[in-house]
N, C-alpha and C. Protein backbone atom coordinates (compact mmCIF):
# COMPACT_ATOMS: atom_id res chain seq x y z
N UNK A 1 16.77 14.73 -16.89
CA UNK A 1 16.77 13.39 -16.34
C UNK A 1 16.88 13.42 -14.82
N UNK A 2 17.57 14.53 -14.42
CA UNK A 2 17.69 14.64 -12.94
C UNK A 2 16.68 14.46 -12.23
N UNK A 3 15.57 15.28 -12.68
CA UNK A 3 14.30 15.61 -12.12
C UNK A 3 13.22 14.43 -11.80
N UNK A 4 13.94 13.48 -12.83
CA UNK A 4 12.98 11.93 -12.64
C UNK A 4 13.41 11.06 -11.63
N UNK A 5 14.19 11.39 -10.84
CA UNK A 5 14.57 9.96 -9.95
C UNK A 5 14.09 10.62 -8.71
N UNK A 6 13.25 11.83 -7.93
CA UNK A 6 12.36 11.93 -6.80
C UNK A 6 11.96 11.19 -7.30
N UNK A 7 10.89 11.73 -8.50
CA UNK A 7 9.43 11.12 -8.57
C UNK A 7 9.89 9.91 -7.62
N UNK A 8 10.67 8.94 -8.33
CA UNK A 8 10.80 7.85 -8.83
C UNK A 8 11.05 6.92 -6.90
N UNK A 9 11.26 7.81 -6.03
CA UNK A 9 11.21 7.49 -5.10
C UNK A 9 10.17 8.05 -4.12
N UNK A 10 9.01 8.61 -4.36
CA UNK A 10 8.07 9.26 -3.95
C UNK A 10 6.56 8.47 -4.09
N UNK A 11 7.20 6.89 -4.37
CA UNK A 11 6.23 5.84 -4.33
C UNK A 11 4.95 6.00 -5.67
N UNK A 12 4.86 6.25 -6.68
CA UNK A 12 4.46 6.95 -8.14
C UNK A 12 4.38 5.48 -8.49
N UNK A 13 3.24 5.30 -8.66
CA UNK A 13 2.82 3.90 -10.07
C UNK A 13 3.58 4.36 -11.50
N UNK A 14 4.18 3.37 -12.08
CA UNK A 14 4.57 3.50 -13.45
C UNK A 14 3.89 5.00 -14.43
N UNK A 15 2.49 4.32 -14.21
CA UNK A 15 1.57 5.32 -15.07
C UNK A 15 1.79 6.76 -14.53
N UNK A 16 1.75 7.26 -13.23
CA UNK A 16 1.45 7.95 -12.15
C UNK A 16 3.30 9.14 -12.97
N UNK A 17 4.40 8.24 -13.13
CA UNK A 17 5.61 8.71 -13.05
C UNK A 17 5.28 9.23 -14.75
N UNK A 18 4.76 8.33 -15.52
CA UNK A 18 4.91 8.69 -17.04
C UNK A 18 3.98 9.75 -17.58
N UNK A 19 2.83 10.15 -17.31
CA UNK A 19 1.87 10.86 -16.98
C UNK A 19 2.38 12.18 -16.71
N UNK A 20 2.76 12.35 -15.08
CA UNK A 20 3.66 13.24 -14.74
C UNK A 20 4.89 13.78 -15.69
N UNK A 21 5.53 12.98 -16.35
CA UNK A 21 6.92 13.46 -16.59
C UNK A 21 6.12 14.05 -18.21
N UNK A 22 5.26 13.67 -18.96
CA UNK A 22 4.61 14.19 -19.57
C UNK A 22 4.10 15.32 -19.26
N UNK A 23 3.05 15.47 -18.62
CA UNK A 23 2.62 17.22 -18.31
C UNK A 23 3.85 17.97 -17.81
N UNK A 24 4.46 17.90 -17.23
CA UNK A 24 5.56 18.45 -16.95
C UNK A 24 6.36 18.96 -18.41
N UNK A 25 6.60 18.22 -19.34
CA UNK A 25 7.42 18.61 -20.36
C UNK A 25 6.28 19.20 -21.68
N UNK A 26 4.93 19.58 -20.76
CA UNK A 26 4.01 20.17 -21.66
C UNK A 26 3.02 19.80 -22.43
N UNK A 27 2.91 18.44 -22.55
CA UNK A 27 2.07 17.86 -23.12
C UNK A 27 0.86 18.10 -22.75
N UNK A 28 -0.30 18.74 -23.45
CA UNK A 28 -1.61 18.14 -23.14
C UNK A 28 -2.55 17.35 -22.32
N UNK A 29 -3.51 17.81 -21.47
CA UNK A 29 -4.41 15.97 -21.31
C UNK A 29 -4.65 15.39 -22.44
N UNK A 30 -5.05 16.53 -23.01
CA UNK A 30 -6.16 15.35 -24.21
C UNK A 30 -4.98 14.56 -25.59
N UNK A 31 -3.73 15.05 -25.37
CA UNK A 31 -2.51 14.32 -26.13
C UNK A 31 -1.97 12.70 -25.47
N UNK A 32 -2.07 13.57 -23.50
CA UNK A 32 -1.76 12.15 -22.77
C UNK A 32 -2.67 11.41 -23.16
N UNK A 33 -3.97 11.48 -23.31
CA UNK A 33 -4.85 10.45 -22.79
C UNK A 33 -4.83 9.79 -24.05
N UNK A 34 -5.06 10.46 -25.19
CA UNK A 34 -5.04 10.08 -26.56
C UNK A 34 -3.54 8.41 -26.28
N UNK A 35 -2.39 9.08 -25.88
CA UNK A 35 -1.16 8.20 -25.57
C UNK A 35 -1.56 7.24 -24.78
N UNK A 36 -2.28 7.12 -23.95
CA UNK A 36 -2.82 5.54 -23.05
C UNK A 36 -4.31 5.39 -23.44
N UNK A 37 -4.60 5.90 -24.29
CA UNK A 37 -6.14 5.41 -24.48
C UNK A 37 -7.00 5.45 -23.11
N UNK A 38 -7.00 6.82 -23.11
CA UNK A 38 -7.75 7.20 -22.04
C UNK A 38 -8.60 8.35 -21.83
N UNK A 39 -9.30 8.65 -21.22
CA UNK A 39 -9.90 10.18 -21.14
C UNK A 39 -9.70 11.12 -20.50
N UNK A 40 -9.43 12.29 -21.19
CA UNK A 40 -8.86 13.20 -20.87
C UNK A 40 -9.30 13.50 -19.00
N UNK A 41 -10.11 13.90 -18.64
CA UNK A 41 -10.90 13.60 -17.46
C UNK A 41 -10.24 12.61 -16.66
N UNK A 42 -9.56 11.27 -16.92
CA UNK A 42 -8.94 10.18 -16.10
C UNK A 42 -7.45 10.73 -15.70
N UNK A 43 -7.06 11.40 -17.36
CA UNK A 43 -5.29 11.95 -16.76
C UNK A 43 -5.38 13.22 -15.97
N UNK A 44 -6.99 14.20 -15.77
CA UNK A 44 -6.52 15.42 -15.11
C UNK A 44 -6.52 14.26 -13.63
N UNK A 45 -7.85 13.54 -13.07
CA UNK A 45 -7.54 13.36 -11.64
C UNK A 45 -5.97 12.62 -11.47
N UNK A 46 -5.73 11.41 -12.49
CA UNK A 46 -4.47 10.86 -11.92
C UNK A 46 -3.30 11.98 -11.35
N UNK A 47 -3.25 12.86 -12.62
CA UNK A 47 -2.25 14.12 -12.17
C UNK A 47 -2.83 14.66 -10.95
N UNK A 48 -3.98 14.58 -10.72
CA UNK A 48 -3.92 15.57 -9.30
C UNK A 48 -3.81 14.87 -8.27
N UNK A 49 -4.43 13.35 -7.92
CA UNK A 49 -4.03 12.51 -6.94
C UNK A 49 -2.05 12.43 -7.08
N UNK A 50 -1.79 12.56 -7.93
CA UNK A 50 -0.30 12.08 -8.16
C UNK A 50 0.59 13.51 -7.44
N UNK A 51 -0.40 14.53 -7.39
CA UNK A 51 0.38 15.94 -6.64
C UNK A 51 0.24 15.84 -5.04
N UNK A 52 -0.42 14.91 -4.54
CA UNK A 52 -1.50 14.96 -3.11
C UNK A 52 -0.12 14.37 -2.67
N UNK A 53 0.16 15.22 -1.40
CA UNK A 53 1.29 14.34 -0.39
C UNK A 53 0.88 12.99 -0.34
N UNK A 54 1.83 11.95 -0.17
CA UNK A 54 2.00 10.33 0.48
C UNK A 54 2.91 10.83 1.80
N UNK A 55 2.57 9.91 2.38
CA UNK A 55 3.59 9.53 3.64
C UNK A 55 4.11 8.55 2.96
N UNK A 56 5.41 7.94 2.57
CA UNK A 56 6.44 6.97 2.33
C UNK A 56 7.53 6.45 2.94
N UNK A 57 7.21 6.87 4.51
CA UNK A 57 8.65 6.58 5.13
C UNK A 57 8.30 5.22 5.34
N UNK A 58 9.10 4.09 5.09
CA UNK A 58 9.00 2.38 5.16
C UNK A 58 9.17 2.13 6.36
N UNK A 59 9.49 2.86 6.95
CA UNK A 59 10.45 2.78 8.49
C UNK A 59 9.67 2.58 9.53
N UNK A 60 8.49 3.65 9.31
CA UNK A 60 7.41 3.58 10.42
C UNK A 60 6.88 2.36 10.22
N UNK A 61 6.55 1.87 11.98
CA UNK A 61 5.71 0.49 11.52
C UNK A 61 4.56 0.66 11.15
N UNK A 62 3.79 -0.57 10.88
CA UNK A 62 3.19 -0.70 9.66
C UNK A 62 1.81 -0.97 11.18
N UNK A 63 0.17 -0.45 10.71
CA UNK A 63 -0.32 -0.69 12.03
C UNK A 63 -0.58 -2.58 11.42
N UNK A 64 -1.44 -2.84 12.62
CA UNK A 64 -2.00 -4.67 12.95
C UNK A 64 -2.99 -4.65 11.85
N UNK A 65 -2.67 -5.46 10.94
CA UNK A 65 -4.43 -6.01 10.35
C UNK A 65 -5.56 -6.56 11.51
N UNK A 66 -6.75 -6.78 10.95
CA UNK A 66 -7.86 -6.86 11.74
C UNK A 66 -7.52 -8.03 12.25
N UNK A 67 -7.27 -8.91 11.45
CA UNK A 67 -6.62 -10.37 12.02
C UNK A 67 -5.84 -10.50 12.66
N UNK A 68 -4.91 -9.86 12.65
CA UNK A 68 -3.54 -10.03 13.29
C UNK A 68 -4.25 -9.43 14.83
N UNK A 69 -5.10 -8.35 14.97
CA UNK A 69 -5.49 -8.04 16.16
C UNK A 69 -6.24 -8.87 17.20
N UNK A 70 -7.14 -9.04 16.09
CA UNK A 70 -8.24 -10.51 16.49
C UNK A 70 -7.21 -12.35 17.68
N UNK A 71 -6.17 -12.43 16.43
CA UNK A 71 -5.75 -13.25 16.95
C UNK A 71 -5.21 -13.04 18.17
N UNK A 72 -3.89 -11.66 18.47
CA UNK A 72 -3.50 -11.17 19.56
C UNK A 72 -4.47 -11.20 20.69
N UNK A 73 -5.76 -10.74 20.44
CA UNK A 73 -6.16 -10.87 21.91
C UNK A 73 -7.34 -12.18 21.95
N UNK A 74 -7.64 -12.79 20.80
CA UNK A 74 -7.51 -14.24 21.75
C UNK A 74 -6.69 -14.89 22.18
N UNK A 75 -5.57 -14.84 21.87
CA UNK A 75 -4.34 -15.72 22.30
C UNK A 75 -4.17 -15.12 23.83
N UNK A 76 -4.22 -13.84 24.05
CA UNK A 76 -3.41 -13.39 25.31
C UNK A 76 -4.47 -13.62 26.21
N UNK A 77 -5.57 -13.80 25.71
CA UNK A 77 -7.34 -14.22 26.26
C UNK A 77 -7.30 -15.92 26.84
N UNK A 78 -6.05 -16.54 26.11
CA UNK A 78 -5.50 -17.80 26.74
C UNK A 78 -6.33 -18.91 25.75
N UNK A 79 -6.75 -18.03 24.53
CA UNK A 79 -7.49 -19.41 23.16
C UNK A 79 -6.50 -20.32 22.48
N UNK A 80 -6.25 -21.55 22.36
CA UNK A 80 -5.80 -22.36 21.61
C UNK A 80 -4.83 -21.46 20.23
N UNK A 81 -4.82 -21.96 19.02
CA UNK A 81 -4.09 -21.86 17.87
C UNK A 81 -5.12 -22.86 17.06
N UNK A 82 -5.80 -23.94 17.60
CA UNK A 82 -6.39 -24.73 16.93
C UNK A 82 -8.19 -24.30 17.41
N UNK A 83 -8.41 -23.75 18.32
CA UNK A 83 -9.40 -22.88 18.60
C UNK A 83 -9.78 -21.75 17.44
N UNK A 84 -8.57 -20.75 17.94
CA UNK A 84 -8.61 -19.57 16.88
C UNK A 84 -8.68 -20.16 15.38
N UNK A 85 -7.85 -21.19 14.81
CA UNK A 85 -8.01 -21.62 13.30
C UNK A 85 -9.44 -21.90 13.19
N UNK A 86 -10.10 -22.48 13.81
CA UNK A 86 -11.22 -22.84 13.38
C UNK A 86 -12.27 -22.05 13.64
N UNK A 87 -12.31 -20.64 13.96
CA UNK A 87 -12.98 -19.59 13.57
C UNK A 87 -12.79 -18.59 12.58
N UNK A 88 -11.40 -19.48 11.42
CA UNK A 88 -11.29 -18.51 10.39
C UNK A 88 -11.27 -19.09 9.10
N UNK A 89 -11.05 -20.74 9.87
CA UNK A 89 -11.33 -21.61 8.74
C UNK A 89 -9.84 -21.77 7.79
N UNK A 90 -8.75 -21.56 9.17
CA UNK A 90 -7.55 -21.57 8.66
C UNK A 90 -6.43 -23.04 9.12
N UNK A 91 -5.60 -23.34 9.47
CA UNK A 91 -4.87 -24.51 10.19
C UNK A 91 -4.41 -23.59 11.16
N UNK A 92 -3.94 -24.39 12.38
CA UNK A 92 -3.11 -23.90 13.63
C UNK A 92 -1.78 -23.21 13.23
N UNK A 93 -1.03 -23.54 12.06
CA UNK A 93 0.14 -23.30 11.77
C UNK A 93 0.02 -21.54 11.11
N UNK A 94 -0.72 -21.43 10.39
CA UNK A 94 -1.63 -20.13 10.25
C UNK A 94 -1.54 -19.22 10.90
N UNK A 95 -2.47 -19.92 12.40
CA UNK A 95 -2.69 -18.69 12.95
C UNK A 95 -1.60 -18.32 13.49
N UNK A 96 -0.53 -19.24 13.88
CA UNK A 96 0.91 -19.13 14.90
C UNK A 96 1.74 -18.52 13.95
N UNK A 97 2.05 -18.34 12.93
CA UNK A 97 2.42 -17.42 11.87
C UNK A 97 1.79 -16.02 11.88
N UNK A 98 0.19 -15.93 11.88
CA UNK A 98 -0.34 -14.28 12.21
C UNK A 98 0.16 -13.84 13.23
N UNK A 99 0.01 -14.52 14.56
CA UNK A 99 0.85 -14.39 15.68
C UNK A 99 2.15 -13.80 15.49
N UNK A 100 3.14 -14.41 15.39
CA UNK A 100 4.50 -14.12 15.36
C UNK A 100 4.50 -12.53 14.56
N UNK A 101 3.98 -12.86 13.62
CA UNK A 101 3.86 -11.50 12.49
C UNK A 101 3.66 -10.40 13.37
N UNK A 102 2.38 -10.65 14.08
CA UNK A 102 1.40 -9.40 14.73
C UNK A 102 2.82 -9.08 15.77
N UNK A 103 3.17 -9.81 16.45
CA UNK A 103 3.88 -9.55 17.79
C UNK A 103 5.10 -8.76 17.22
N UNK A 104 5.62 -9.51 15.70
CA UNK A 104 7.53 -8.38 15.06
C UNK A 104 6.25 -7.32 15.68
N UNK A 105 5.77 -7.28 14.68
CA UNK A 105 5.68 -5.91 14.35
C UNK A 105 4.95 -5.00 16.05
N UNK A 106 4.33 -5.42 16.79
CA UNK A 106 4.77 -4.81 17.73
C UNK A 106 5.67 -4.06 18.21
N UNK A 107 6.71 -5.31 18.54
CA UNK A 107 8.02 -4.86 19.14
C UNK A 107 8.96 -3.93 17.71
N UNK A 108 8.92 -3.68 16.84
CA UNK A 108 9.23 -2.90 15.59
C UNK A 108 8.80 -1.25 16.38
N UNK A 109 7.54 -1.19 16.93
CA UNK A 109 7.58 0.45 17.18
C UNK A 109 8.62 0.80 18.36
């Protein structure tokens, strides 16, 4: 049981953790897959994507969506909120919300 609570913080989809803790204790593909109704072929890649390093540190910031960028430099470009909404087909309140968002997370690095 010890051995299950990395996984379990190593960011692992449900399937990804049950899968794993299966081959691990010996099981088969073609037993797993038979167990999720799947093909054998689907549980070898999941297991091997599921071995591939993640980066998981939450800590690092997170980069700008395209939007969030977009808006930043029309705004600092000196565009409205009711300008920018209506090139996304959003309300002013919207975009001043992407705003704020884009800027935490700026000041976050």
């Amino acid at each position: 049981m010890g051995s299950l609570q990395p996984m379990a913080d190593n960011g692992f989809t449900p399937i990804e953790r049950r899968m794993l803790r299966l081959s691990d204790e010996g099981v088969g593909h073609e037993e797993i897959a038979r167990r999720f109704r799947k093909t054998p072929g689907f549980v070898r890649r999941v297991l091997a994507l599921a071995r591939v390093p993640r980066d998981t540190d939450e800590r690092r910031p997170q980069p700008l969506r395209p939007v969030e960028r977009r808006v930043l430099k029309w705004r600092d470009n000196g565009a409205s909120a009711s300008d920018i909404a209506s090139r996304f087909r959003r309300q002013p309140r919207s975009i001043e919300q992407i705003e704020r968002l884009a800027r935490y997370k700026q000041t976050a690095d």
